[in-house]
PDB file of N, CA and C in Angstrom:
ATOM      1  N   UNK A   1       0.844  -1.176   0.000  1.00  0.00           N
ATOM      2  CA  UNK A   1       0.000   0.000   0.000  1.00  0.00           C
ATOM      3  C   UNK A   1       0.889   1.239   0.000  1.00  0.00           C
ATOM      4  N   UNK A   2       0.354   2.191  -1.044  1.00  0.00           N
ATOM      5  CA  UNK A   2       1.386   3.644  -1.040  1.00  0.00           C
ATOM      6  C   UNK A   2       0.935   4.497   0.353  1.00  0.00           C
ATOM      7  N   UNK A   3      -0.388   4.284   0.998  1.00  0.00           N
ATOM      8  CA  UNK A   3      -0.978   5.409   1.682  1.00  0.00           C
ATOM      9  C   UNK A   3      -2.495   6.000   1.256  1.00  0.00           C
ATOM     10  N   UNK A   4      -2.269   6.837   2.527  1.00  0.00           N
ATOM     11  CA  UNK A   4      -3.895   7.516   1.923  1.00  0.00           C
ATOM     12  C   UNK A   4      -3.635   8.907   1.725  1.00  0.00           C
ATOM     13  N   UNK A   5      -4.131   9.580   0.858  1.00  0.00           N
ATOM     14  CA  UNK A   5      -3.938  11.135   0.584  1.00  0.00           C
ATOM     15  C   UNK A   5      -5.558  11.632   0.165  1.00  0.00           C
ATOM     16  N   UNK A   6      -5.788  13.061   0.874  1.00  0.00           N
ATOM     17  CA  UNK A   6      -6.931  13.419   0.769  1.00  0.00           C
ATOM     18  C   UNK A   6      -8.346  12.301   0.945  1.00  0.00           C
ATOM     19  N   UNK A   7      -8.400  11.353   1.772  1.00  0.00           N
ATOM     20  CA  UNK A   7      -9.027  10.171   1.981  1.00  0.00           C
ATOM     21  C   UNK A   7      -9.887   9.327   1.233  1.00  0.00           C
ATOM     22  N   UNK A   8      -8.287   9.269   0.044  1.00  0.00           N
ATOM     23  CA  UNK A   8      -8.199   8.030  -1.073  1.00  0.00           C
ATOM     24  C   UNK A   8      -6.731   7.092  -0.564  1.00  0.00           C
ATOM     25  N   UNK A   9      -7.108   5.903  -0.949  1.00  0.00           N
ATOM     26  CA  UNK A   9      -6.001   4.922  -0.685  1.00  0.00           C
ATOM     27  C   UNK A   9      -5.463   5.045  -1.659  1.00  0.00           C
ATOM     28  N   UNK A  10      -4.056   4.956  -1.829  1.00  0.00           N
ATOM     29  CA  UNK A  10      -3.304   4.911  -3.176  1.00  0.00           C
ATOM     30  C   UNK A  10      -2.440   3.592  -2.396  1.00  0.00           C
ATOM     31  N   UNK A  11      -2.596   2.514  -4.177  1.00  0.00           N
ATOM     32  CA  UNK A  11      -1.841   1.877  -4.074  1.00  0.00           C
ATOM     33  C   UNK A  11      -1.146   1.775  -5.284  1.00  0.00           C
ATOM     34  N   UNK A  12       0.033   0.523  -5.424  1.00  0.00           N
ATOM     35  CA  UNK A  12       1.021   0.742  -6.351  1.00  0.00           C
ATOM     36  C   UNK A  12       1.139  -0.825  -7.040  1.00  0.00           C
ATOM     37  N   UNK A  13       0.763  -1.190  -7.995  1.00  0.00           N
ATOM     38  CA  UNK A  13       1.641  -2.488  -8.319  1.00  0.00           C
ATOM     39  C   UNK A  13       2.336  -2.501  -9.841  1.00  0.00           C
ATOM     40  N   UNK A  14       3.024  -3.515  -9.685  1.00  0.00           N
ATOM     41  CA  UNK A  14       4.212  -3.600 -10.886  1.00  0.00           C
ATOM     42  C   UNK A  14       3.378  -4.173 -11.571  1.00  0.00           C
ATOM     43  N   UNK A  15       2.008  -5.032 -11.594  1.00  0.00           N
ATOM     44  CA  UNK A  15       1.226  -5.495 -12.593  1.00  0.00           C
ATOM     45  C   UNK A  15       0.886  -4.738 -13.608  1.00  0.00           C
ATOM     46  N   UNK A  16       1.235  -5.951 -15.274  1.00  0.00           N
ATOM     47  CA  UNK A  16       1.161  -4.546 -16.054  1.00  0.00           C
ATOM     48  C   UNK A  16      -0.853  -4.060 -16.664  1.00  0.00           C
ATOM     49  N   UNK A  17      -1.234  -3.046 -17.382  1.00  0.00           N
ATOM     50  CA  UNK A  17      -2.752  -2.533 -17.149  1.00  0.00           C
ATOM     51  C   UNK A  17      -3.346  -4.208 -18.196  1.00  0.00           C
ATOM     52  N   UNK A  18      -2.322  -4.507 -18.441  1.00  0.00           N
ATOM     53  CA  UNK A  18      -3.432  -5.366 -19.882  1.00  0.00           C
ATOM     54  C   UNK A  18      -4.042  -6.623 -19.446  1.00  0.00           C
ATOM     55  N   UNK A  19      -5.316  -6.758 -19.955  1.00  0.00           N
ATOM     56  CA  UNK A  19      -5.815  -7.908 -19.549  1.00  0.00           C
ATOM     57  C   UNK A  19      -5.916  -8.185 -18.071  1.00  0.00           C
ATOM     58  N   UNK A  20      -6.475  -6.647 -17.437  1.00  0.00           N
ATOM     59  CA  UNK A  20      -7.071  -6.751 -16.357  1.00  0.00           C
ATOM     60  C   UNK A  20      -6.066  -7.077 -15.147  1.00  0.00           C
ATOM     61  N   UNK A  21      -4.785  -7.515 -15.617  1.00  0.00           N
ATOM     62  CA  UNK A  21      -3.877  -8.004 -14.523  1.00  0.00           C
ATOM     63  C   UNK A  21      -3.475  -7.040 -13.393  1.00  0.00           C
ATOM     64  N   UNK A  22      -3.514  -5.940 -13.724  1.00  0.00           N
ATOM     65  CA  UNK A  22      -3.106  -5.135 -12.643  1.00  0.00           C
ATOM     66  C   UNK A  22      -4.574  -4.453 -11.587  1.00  0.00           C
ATOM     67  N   UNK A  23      -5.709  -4.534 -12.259  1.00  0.00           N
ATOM     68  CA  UNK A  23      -7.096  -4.766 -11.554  1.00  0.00           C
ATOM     69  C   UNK A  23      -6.726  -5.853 -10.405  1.00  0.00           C
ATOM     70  N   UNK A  24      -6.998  -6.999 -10.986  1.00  0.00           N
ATOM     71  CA  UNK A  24      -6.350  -7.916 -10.283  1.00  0.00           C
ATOM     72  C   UNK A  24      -5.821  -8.246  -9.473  1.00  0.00           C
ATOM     73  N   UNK A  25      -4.524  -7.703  -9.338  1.00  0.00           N
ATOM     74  CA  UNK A  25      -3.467  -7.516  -8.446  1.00  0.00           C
ATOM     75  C   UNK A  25      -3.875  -6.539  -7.360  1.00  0.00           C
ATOM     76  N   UNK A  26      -4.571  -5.279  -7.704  1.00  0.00           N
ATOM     77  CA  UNK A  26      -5.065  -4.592  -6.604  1.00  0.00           C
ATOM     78  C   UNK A  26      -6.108  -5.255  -5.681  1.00  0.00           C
ATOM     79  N   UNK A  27      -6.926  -6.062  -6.509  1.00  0.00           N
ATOM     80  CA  UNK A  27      -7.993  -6.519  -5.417  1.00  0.00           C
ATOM     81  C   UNK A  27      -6.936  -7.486  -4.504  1.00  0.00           C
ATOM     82  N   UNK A  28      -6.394  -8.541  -4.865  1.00  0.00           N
ATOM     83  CA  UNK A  28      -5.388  -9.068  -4.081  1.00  0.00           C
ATOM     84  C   UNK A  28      -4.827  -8.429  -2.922  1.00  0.00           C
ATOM     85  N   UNK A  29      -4.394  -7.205  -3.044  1.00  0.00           N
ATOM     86  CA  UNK A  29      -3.637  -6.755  -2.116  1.00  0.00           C
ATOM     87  C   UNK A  29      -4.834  -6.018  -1.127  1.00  0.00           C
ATOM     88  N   UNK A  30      -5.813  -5.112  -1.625  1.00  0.00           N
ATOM     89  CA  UNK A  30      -7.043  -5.239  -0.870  1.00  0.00           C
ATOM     90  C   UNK A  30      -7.511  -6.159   0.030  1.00  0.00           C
ATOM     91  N   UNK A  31      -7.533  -7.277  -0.844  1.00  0.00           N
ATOM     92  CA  UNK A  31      -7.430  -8.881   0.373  1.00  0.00           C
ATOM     93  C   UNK A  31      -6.829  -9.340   1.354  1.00  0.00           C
ATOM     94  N   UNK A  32      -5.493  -8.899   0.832  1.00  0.00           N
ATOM     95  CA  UNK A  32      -4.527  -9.118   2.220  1.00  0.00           C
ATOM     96  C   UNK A  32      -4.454  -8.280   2.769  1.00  0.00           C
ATOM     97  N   UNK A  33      -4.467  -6.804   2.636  1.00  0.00           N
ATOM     98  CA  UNK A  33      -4.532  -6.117   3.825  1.00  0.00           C
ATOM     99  C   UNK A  33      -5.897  -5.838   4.319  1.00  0.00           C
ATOM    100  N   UNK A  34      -6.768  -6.112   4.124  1.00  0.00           N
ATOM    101  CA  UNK A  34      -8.142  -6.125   4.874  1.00  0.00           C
ATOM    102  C   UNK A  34      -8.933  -7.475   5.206  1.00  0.00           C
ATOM    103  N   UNK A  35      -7.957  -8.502   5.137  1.00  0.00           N
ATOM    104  CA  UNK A  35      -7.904  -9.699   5.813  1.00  0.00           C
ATOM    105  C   UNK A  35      -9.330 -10.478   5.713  1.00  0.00           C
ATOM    106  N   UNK A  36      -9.194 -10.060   3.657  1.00  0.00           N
ATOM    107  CA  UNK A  36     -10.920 -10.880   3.412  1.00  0.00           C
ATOM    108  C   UNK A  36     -10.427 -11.791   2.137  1.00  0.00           C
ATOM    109  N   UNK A  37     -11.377 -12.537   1.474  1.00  0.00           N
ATOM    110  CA  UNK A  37     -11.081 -13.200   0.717  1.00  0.00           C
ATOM    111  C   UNK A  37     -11.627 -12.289  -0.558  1.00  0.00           C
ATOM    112  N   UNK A  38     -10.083 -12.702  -1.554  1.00  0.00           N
ATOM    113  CA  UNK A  38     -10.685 -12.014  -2.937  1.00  0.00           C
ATOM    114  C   UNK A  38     -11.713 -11.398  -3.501  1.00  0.00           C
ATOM    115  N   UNK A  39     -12.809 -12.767  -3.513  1.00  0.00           N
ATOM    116  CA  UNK A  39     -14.071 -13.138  -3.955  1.00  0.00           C
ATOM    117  C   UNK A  39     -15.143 -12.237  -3.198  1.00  0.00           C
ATOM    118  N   UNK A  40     -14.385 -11.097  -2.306  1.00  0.00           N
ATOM    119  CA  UNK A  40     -15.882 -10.679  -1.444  1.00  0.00           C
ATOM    120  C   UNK A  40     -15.390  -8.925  -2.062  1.00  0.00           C
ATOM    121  N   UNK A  41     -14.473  -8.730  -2.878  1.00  0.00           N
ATOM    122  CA  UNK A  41     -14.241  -7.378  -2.948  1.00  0.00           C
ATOM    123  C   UNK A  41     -14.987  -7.599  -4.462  1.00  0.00           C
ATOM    124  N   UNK A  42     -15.529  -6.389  -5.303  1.00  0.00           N
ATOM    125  CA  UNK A  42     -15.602  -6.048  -6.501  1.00  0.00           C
ATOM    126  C   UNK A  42     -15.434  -4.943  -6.928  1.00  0.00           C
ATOM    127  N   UNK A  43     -14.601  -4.492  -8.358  1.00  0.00           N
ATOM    128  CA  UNK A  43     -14.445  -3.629  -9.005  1.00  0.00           C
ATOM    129  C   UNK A  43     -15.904  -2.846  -9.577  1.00  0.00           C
ATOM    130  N   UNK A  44     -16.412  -1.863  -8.741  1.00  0.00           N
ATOM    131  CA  UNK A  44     -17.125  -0.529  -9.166  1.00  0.00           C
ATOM    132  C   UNK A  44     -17.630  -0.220 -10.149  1.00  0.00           C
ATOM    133  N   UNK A  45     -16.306   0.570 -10.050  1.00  0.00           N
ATOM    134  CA  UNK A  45     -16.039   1.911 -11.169  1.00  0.00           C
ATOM    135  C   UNK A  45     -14.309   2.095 -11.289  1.00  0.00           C
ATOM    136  N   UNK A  46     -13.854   2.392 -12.929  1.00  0.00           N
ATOM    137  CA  UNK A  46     -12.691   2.710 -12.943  1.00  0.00           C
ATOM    138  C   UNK A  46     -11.754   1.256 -13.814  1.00  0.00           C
ATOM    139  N   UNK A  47     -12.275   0.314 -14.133  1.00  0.00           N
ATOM    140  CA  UNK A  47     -11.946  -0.509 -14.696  1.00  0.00           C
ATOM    141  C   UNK A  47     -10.546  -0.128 -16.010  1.00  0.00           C
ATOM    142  N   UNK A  48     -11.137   0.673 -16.548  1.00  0.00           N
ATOM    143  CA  UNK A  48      -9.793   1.303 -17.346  1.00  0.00           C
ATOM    144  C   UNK A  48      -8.984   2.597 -17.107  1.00  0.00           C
ATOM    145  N   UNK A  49      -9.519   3.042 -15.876  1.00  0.00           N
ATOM    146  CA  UNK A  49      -8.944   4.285 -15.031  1.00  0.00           C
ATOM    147  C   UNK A  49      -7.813   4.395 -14.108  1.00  0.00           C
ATOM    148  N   UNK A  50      -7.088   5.059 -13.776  1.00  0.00           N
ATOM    149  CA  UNK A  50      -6.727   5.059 -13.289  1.00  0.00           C
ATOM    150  C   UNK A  50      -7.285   5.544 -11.872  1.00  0.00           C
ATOM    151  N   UNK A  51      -7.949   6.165 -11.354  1.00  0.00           N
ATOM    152  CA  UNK A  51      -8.725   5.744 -10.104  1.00  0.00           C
ATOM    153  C   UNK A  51      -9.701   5.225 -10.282  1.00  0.00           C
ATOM    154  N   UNK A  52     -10.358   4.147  -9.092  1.00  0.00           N
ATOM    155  CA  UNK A  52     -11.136   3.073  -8.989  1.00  0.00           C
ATOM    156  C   UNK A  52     -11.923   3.008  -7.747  1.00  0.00           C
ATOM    157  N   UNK A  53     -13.139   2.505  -8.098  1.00  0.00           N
ATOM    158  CA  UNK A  53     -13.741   2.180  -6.563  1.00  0.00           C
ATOM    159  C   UNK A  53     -14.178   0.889  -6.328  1.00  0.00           C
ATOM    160  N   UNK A  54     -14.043   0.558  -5.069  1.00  0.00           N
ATOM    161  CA  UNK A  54     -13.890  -1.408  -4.965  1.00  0.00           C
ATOM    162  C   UNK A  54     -15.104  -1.135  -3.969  1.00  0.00           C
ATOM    163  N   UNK A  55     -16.129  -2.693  -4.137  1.00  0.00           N
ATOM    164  CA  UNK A  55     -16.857  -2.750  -3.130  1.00  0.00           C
ATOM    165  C   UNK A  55     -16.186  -4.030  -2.023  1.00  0.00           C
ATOM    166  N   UNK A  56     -16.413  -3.589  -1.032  1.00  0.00           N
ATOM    167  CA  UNK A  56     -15.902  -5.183  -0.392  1.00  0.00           C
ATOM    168  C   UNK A  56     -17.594  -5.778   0.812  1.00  0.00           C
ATOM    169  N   UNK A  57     -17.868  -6.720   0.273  1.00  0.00           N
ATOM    170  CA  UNK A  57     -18.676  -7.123   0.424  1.00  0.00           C
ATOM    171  C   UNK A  57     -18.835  -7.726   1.822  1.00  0.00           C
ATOM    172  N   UNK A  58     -19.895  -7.444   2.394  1.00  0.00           N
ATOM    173  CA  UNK A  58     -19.815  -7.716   3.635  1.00  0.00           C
ATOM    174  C   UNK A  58     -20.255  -9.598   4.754  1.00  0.00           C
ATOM    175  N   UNK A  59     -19.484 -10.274   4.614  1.00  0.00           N
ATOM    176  CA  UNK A  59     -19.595 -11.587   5.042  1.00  0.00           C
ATOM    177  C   UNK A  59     -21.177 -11.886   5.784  1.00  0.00           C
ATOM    178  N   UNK A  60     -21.503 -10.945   6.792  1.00  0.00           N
ATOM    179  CA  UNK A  60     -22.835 -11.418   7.514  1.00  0.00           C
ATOM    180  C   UNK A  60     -23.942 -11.005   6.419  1.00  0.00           C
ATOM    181  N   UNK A  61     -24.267 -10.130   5.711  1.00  0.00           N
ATOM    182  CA  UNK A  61     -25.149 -10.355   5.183  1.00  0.00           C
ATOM    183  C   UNK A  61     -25.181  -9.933   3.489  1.00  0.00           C
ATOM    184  N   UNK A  62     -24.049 -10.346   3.257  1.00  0.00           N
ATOM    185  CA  UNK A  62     -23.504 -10.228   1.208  1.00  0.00           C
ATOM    186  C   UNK A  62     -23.843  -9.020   0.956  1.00  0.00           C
ATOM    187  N   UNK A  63     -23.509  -8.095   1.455  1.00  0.00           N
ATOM    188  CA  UNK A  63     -23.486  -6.675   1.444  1.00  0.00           C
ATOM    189  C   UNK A  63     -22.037  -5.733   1.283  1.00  0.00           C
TER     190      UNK A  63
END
């Protein structure tokens, strides 16, 4: 994780944009540092952007 600035998270990966891999890679790291499984975060908004908004879905009631 780069940090938070103006209360956005910025993060950073070496994944490159094509074929979604670096999407990807962010939800991953989303995962591990918010200590959920992959499968409960989803991509928003921002898919070919460079800023993005992730939902992370909430375990008790799929929210």
């Amino acid at each position: 994780m780069a940090g938070i600035r103006n209360g956005d998270l910025h993060v950073r990966t070496t994944a490159p944009p094509a074929d979604g891999k670096a999407n990807k890679a962010v939800v991953r790291l989303l995962a591990d540092y918010l200590d959920v499984a992959p499968s409960r975060i989803s991509l928003l908004r921002g898919e070919t952007h460079r800023n993005k908004q992730f939902l992370v879905k909430d375990a008790a009631n799929g929210l």
